[in-house]
N, C-alpha and C. Protein backbone atom coordinates (compact mmCIF):
# COMPACT_ATOMS: atom_id res chain seq x y z
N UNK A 1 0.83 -1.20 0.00
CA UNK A 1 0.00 0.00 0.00
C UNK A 1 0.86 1.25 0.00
N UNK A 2 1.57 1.11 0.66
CA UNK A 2 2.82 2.65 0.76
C UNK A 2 2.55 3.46 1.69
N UNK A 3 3.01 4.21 2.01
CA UNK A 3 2.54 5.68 3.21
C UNK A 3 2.06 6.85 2.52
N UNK A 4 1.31 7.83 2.86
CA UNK A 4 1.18 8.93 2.52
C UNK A 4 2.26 9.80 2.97
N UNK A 5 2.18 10.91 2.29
CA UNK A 5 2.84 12.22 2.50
C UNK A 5 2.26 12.78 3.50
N UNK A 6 0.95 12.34 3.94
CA UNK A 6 0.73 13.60 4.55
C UNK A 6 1.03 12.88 6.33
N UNK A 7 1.24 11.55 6.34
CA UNK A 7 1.52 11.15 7.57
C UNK A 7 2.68 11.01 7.74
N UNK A 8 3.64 11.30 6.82
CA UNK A 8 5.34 11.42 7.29
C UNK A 8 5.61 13.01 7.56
N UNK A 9 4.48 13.92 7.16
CA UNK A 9 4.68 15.47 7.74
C UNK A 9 4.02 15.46 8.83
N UNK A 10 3.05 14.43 9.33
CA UNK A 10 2.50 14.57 10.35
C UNK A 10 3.36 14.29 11.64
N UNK A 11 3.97 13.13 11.38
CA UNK A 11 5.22 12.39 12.17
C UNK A 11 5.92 13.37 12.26
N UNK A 12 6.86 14.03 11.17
CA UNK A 12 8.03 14.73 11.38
C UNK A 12 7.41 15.89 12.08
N UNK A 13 6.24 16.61 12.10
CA UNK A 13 6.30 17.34 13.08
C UNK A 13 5.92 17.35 14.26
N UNK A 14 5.44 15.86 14.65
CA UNK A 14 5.00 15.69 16.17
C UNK A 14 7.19 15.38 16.63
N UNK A 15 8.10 15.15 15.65
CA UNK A 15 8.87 14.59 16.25
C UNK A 15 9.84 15.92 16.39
N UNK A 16 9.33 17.46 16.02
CA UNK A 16 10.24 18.14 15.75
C UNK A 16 10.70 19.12 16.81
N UNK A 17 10.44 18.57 18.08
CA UNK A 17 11.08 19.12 19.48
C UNK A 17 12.38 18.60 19.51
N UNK A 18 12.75 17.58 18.75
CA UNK A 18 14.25 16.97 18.34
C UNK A 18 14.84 17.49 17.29
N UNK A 19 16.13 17.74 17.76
CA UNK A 19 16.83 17.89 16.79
C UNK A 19 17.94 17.13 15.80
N UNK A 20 18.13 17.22 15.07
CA UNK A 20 18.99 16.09 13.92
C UNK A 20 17.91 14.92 13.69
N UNK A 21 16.84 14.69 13.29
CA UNK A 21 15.60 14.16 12.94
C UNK A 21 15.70 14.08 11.26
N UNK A 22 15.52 12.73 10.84
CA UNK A 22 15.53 13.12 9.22
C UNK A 22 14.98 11.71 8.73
N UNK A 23 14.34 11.86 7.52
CA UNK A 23 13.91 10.25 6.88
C UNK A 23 14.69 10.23 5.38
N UNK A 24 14.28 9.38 5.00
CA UNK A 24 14.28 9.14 3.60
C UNK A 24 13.46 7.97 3.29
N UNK A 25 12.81 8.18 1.82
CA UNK A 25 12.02 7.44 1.06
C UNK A 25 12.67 6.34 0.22
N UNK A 26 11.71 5.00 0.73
CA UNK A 26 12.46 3.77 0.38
C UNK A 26 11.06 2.66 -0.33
N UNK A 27 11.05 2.63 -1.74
CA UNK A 27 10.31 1.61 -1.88
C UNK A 27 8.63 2.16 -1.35
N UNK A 28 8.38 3.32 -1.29
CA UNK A 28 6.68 3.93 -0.95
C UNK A 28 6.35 4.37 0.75
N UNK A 29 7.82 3.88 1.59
CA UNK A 29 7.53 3.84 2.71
C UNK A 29 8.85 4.89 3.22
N UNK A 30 9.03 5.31 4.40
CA UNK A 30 9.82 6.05 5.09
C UNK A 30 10.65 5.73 5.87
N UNK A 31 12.56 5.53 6.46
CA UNK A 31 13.14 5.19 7.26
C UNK A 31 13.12 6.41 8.02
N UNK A 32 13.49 6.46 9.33
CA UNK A 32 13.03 7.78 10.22
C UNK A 32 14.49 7.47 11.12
N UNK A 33 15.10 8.57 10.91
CA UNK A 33 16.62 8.49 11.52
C UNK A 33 16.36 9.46 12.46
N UNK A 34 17.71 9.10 13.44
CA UNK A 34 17.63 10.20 14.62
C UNK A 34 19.40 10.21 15.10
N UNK A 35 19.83 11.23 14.98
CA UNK A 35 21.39 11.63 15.13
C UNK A 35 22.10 10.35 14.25
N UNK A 36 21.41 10.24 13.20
CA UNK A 36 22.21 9.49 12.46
C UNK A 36 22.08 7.91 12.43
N UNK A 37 21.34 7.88 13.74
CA UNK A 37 20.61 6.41 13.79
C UNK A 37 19.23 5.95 12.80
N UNK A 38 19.01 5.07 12.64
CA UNK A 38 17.47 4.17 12.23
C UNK A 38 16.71 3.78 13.14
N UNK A 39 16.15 4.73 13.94
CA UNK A 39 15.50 4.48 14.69
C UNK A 39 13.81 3.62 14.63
N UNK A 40 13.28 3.40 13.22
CA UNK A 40 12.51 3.48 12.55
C UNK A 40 12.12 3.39 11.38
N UNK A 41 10.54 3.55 10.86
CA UNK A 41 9.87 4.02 10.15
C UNK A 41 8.49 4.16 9.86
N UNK A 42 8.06 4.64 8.70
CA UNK A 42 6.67 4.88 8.61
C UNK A 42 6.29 3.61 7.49
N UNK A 43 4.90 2.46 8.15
CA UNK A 43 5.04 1.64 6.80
C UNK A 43 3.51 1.40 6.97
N UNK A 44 2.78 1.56 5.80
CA UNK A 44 1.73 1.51 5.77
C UNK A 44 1.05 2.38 6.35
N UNK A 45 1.26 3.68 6.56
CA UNK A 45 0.89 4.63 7.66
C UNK A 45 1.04 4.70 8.86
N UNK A 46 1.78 3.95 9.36
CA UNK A 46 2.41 3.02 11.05
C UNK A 46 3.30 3.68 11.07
N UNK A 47 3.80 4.18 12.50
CA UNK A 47 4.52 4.77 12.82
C UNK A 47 5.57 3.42 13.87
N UNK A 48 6.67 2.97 13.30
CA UNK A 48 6.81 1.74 13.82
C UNK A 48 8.61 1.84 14.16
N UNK A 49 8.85 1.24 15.41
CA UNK A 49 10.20 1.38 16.11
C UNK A 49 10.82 0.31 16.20
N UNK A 50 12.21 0.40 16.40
CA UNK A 50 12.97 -0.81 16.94
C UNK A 50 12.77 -1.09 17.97
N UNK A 51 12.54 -2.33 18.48
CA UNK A 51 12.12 -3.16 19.86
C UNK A 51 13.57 -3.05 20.59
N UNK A 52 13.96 -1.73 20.71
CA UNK A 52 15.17 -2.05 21.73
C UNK A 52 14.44 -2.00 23.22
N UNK A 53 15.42 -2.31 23.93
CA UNK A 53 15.02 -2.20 26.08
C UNK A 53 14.27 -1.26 25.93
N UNK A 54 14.64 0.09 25.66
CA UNK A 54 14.28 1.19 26.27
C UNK A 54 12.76 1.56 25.65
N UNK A 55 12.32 1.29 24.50
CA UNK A 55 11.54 1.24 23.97
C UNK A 55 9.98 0.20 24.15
N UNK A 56 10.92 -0.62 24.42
CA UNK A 56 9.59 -1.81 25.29
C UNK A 56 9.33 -1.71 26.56
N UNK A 57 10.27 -0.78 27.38
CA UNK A 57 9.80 -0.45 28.67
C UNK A 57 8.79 0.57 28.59
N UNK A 58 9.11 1.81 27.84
CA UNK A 58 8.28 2.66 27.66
C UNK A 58 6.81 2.72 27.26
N UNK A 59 6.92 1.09 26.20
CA UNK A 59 5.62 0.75 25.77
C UNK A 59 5.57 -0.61 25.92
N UNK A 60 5.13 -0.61 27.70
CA UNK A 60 5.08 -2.44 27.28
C UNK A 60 3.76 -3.28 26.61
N UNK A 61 2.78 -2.33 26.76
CA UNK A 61 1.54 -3.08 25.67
C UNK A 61 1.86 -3.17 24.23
N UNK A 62 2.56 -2.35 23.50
CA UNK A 62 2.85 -2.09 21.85
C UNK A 62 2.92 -3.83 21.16
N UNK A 63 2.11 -3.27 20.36
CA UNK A 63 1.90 -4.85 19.40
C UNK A 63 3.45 -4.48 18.36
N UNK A 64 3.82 -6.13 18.48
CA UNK A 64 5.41 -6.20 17.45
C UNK A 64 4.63 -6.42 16.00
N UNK A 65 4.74 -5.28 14.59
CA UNK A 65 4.20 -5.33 13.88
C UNK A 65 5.54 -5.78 12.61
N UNK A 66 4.63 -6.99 11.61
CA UNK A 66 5.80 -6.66 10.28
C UNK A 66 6.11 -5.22 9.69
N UNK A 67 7.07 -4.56 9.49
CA UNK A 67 6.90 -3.82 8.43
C UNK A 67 6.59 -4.05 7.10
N UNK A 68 6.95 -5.44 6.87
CA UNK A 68 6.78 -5.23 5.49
C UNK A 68 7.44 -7.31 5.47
N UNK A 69 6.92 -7.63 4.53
CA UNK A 69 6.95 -9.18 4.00
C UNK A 69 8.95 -9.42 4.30
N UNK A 70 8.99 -10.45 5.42
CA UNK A 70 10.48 -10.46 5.49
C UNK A 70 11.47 -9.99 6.55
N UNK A 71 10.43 -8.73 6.68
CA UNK A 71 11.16 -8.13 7.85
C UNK A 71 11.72 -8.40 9.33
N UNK A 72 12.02 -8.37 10.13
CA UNK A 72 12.45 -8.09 11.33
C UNK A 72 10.83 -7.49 12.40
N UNK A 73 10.32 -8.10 12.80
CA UNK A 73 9.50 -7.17 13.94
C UNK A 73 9.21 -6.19 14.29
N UNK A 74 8.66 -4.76 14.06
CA UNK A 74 8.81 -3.48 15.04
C UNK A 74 7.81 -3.32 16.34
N UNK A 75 8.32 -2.28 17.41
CA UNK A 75 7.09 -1.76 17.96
C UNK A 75 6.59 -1.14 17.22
N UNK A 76 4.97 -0.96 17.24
CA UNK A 76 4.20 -0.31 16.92
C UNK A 76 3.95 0.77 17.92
N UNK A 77 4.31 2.29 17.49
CA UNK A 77 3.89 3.64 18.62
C UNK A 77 2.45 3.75 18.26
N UNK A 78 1.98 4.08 19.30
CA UNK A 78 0.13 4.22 19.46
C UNK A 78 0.14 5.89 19.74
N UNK A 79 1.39 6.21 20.81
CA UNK A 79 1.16 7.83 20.89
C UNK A 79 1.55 8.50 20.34
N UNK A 80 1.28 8.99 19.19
CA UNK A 80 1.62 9.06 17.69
C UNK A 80 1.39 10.49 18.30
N UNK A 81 0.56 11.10 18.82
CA UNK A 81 -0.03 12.48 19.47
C UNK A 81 0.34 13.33 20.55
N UNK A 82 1.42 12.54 21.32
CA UNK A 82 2.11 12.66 22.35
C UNK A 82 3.77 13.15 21.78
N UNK A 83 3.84 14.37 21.79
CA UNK A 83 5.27 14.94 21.35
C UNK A 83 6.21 14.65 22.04
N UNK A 84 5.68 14.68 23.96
CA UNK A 84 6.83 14.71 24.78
C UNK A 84 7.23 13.38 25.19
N UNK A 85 5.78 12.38 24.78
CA UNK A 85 6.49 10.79 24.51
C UNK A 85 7.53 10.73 23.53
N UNK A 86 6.91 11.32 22.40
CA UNK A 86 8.16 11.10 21.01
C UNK A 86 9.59 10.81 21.68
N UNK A 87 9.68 12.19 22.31
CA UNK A 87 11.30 12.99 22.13
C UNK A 87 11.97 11.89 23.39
N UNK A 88 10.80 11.45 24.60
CA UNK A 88 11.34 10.40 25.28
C UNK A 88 12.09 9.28 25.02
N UNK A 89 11.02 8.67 23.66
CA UNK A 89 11.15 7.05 23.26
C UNK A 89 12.73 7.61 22.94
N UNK A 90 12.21 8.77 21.87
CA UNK A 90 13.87 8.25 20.96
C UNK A 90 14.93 8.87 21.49
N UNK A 91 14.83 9.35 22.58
CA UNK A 91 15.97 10.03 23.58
C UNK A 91 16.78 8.47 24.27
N UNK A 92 15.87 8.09 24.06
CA UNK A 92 15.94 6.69 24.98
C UNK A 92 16.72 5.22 24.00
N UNK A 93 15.81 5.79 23.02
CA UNK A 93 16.63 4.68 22.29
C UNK A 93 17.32 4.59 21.54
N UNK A 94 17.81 5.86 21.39
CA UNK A 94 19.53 6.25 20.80
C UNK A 94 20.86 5.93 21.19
N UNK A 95 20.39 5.38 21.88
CA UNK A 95 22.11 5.05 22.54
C UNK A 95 22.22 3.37 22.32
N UNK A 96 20.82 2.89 22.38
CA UNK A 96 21.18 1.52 22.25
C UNK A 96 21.24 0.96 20.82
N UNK A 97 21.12 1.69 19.61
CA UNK A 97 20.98 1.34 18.23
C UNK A 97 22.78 1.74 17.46
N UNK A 98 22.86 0.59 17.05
CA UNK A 98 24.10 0.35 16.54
C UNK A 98 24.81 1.99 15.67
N UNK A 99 25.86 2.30 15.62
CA UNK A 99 26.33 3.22 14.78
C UNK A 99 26.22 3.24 13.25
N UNK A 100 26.03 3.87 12.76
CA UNK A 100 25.36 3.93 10.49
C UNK A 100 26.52 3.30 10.31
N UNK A 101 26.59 2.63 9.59
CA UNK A 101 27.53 1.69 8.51
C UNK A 101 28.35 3.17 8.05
N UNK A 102 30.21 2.82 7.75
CA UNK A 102 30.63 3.81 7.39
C UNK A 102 30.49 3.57 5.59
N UNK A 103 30.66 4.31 4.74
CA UNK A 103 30.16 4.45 3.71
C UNK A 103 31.67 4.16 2.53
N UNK A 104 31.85 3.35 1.72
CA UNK A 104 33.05 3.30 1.12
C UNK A 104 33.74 4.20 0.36
């Protein structure tokens, strides 16, 4: 199905109390980086996270959703509406997500 445009401007600005915040478009859907991490993305209109610690503590009800045929598991965020959750989760779960691949 793909994501809309208008829910990756919706995202980026519930997420924009953060700074260094950025996506890019992959295949109809959105990766959602944070200081350079993958913290994420938008798939199917889902606003959907990596199941690190800090992230499943924060949301221990969150259903683990496919992104997409193949994938790896995500949390699913429900407080999609909650800014000062946002800036929590991913305050939180930046430190535990591996460093970007260096680039050749």
């Amino acid at each position: 199905m793909g994501s809309s445009i208008a829910y990756l401007e919706f995202i980026m600005d519930q997420l924009s109390l953060l700074d260094d915040v950025d996506y890019k478009a992959m295949m109809g859907e959105f990766i959602i980086y944070y200081k350079g991490k993958i913290v994420g993305g938008i798939y199917d209109d889902r606003f959907l996270v990596k199941p690190t610690k800090s992230a499943k503590k924060l949301m221990p009800d969150a259903s683990l959703e496919l992104p997409y045929e193949g994938a790896n598991k995500m949390l699913m965020v429900d407080e999609v509406e909650d800014r000062e959750f946002l800036e929590n989760l991913l305050n939180a779960m930046v430190s535990e997500l591996p460093e970007p691949k260096k680039k050749k």
